[in-house]
PDB file of N, CA and C in Angstrom:
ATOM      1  N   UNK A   1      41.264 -32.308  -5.925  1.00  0.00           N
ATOM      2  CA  UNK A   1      40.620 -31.124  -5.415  1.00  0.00           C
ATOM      3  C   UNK A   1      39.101 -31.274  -5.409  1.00  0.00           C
ATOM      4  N   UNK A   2      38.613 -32.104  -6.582  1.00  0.00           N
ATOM      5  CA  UNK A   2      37.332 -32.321  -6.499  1.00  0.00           C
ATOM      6  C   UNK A   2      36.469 -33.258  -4.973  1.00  0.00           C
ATOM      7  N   UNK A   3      37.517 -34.106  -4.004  1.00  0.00           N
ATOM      8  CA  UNK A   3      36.879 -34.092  -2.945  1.00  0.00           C
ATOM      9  C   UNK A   3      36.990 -33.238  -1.922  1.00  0.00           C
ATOM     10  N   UNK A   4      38.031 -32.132  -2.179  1.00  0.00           N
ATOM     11  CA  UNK A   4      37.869 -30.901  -1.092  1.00  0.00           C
ATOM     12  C   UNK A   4      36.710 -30.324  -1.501  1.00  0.00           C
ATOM     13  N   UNK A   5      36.198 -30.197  -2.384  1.00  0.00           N
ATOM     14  CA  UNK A   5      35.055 -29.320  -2.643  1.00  0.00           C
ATOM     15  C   UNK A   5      33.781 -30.025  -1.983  1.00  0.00           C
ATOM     16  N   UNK A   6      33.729 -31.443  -2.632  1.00  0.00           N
ATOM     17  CA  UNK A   6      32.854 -31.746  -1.997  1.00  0.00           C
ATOM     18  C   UNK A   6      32.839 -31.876  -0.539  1.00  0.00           C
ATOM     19  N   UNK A   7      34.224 -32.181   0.368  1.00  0.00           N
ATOM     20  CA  UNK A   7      33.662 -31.864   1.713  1.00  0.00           C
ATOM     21  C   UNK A   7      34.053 -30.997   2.229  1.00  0.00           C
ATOM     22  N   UNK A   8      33.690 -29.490   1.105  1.00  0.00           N
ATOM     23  CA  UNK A   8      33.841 -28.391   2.019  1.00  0.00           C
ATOM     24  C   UNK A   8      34.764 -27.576   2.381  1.00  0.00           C
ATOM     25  N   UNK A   9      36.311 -28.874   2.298  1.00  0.00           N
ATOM     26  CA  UNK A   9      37.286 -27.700   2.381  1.00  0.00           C
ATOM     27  C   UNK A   9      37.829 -26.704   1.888  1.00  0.00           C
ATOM     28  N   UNK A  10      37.122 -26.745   0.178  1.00  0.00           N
ATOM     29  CA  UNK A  10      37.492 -25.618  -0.210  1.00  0.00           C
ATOM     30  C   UNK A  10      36.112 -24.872  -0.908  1.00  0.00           C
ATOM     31  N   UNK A  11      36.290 -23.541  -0.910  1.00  0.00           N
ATOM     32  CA  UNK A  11      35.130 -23.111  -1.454  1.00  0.00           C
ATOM     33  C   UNK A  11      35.193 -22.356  -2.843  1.00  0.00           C
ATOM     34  N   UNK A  12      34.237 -22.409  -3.617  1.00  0.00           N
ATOM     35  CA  UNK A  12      34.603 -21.481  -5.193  1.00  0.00           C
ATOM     36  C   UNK A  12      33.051 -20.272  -5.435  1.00  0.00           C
ATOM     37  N   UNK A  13      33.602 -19.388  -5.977  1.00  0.00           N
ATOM     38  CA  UNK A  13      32.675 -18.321  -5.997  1.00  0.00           C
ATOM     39  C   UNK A  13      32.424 -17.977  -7.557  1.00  0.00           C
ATOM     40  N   UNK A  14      31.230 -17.737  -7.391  1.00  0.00           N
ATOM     41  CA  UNK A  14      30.844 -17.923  -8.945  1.00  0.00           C
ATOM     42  C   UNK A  14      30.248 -16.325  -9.092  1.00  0.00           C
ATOM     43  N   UNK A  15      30.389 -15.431 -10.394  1.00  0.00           N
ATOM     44  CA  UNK A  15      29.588 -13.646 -10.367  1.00  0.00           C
ATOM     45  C   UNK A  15      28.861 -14.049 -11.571  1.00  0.00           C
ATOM     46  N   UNK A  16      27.523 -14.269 -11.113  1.00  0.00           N
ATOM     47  CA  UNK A  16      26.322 -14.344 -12.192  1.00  0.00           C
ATOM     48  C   UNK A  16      26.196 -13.044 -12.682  1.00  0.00           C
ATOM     49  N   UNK A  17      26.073 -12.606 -14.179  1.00  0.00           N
ATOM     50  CA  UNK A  17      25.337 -11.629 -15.048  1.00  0.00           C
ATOM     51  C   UNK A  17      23.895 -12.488 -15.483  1.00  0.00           C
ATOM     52  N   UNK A  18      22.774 -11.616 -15.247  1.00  0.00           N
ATOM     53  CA  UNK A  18      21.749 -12.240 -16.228  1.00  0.00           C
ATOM     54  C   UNK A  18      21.568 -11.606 -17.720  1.00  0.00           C
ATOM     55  N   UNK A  19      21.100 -11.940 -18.170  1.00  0.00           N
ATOM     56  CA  UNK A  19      20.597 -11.455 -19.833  1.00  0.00           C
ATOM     57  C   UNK A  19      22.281 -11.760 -20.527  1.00  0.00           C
ATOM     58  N   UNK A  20      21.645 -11.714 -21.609  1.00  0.00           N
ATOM     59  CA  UNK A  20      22.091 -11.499 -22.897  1.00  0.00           C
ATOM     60  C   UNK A  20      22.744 -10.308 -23.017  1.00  0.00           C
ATOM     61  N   UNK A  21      22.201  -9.254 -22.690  1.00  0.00           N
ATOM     62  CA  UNK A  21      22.076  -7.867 -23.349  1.00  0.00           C
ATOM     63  C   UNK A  21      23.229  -7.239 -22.387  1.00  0.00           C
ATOM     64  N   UNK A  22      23.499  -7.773 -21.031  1.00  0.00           N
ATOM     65  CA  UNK A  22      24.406  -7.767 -19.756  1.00  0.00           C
ATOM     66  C   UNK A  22      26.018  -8.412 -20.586  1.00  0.00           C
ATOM     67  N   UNK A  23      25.954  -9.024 -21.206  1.00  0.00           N
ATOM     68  CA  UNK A  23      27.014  -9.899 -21.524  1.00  0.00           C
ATOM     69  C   UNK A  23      28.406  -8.632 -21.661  1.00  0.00           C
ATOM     70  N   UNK A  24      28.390  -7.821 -22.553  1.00  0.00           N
ATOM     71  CA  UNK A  24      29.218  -6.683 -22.923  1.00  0.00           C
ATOM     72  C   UNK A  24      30.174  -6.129 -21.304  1.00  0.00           C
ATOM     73  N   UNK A  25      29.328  -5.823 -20.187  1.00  0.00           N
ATOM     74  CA  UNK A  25      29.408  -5.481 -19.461  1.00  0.00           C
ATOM     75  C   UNK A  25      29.921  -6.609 -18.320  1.00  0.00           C
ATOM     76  N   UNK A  26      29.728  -7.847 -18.237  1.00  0.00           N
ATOM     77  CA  UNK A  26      30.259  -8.937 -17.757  1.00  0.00           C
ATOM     78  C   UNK A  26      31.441  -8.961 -18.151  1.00  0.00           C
ATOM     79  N   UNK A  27      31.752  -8.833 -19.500  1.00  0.00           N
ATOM     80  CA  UNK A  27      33.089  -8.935 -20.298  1.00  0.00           C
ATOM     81  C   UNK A  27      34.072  -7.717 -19.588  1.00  0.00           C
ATOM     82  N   UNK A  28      33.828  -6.578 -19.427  1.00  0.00           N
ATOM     83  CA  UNK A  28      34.396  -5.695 -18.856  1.00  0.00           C
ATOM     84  C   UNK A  28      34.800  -5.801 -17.582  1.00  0.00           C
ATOM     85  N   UNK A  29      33.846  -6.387 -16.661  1.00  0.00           N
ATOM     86  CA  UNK A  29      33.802  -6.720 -15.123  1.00  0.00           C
ATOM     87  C   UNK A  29      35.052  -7.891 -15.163  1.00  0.00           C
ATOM     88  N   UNK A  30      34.900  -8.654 -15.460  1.00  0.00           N
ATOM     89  CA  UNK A  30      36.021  -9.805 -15.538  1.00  0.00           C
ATOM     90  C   UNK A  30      37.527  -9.013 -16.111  1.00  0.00           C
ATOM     91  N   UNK A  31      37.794  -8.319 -16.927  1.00  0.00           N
ATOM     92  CA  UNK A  31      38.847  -7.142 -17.410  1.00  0.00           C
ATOM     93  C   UNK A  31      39.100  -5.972 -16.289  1.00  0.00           C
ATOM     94  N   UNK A  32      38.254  -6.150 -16.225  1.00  0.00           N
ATOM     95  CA  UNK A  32      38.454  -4.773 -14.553  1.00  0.00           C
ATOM     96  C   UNK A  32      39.132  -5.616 -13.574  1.00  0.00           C
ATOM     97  N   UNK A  33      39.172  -6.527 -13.335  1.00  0.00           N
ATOM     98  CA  UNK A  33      38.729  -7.012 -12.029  1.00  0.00           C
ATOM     99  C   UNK A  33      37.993  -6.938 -10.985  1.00  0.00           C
ATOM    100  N   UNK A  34      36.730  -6.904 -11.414  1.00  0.00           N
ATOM    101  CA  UNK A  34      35.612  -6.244 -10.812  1.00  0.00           C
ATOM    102  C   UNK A  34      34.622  -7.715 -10.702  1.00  0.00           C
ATOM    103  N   UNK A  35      35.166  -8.484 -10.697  1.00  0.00           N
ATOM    104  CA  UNK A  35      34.482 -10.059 -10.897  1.00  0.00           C
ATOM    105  C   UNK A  35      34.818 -10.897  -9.510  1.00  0.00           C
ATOM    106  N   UNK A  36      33.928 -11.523  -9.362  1.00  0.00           N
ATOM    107  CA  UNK A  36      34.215 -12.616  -8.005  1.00  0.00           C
ATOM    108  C   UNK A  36      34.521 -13.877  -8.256  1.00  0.00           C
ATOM    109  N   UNK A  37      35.355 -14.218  -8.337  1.00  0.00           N
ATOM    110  CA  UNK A  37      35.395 -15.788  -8.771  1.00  0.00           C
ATOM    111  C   UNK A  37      35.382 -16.079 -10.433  1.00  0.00           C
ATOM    112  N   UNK A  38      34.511 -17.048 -10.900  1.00  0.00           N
ATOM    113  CA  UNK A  38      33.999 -17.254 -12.083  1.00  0.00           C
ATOM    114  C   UNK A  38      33.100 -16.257 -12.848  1.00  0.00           C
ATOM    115  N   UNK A  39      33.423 -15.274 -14.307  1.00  0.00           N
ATOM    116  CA  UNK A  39      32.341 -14.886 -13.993  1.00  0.00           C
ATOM    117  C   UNK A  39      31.385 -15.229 -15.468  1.00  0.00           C
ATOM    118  N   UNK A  40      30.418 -15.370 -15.331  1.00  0.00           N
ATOM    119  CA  UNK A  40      29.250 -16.131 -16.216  1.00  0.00           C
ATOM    120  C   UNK A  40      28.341 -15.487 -16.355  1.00  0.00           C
ATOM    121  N   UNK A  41      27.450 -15.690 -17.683  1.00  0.00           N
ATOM    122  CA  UNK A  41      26.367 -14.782 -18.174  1.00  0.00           C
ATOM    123  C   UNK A  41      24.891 -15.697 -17.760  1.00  0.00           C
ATOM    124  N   UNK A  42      24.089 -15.521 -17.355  1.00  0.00           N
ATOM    125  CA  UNK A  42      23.066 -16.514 -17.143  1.00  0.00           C
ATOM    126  C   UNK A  42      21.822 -16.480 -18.133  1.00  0.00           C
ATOM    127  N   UNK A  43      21.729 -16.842 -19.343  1.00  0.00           N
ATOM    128  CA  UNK A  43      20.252 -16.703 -19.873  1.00  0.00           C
ATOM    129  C   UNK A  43      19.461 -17.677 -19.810  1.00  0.00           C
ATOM    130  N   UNK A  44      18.225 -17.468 -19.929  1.00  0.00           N
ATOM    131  CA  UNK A  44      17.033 -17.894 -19.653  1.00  0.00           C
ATOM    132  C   UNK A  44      16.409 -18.182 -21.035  1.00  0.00           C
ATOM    133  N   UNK A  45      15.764 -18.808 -21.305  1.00  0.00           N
ATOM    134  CA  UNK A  45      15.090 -19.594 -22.212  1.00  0.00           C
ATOM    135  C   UNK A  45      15.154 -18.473 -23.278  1.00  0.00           C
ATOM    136  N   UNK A  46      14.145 -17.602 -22.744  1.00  0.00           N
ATOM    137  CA  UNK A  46      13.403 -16.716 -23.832  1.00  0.00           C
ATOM    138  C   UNK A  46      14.727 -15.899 -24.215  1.00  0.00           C
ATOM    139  N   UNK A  47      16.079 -15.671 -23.945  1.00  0.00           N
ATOM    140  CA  UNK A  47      16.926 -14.710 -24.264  1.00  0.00           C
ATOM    141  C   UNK A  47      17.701 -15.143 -25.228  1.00  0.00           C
ATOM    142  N   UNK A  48      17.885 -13.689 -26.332  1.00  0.00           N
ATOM    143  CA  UNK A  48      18.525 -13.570 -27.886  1.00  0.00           C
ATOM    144  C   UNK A  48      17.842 -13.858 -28.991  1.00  0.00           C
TER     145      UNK A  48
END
């Protein structure tokens, strides 16, 4: 599957949360089904 992706034939969708402080609420979204694809918390250096 990893060369369908790379050429394209298949596609994957990823639902970024940013912060830290978002995480609680990511957790819920993915339980809802309120999520697109993968869904992941994104922090940034300075976060926690």
């Amino acid at each position: 599957m990893a060369e369908w992706v790379r050429q394209g034939r298949i596609a994957y969708r990823v639902d970024v949360v940013d912060g830290i402080e978002n995480a609680p609420q990511a957790l819920a979204r993915l339980f809802e089904g309120r999520n697109i694809g993968k869904q992941l918390v994104s922090m940034s250096p300075g976060d926690g």
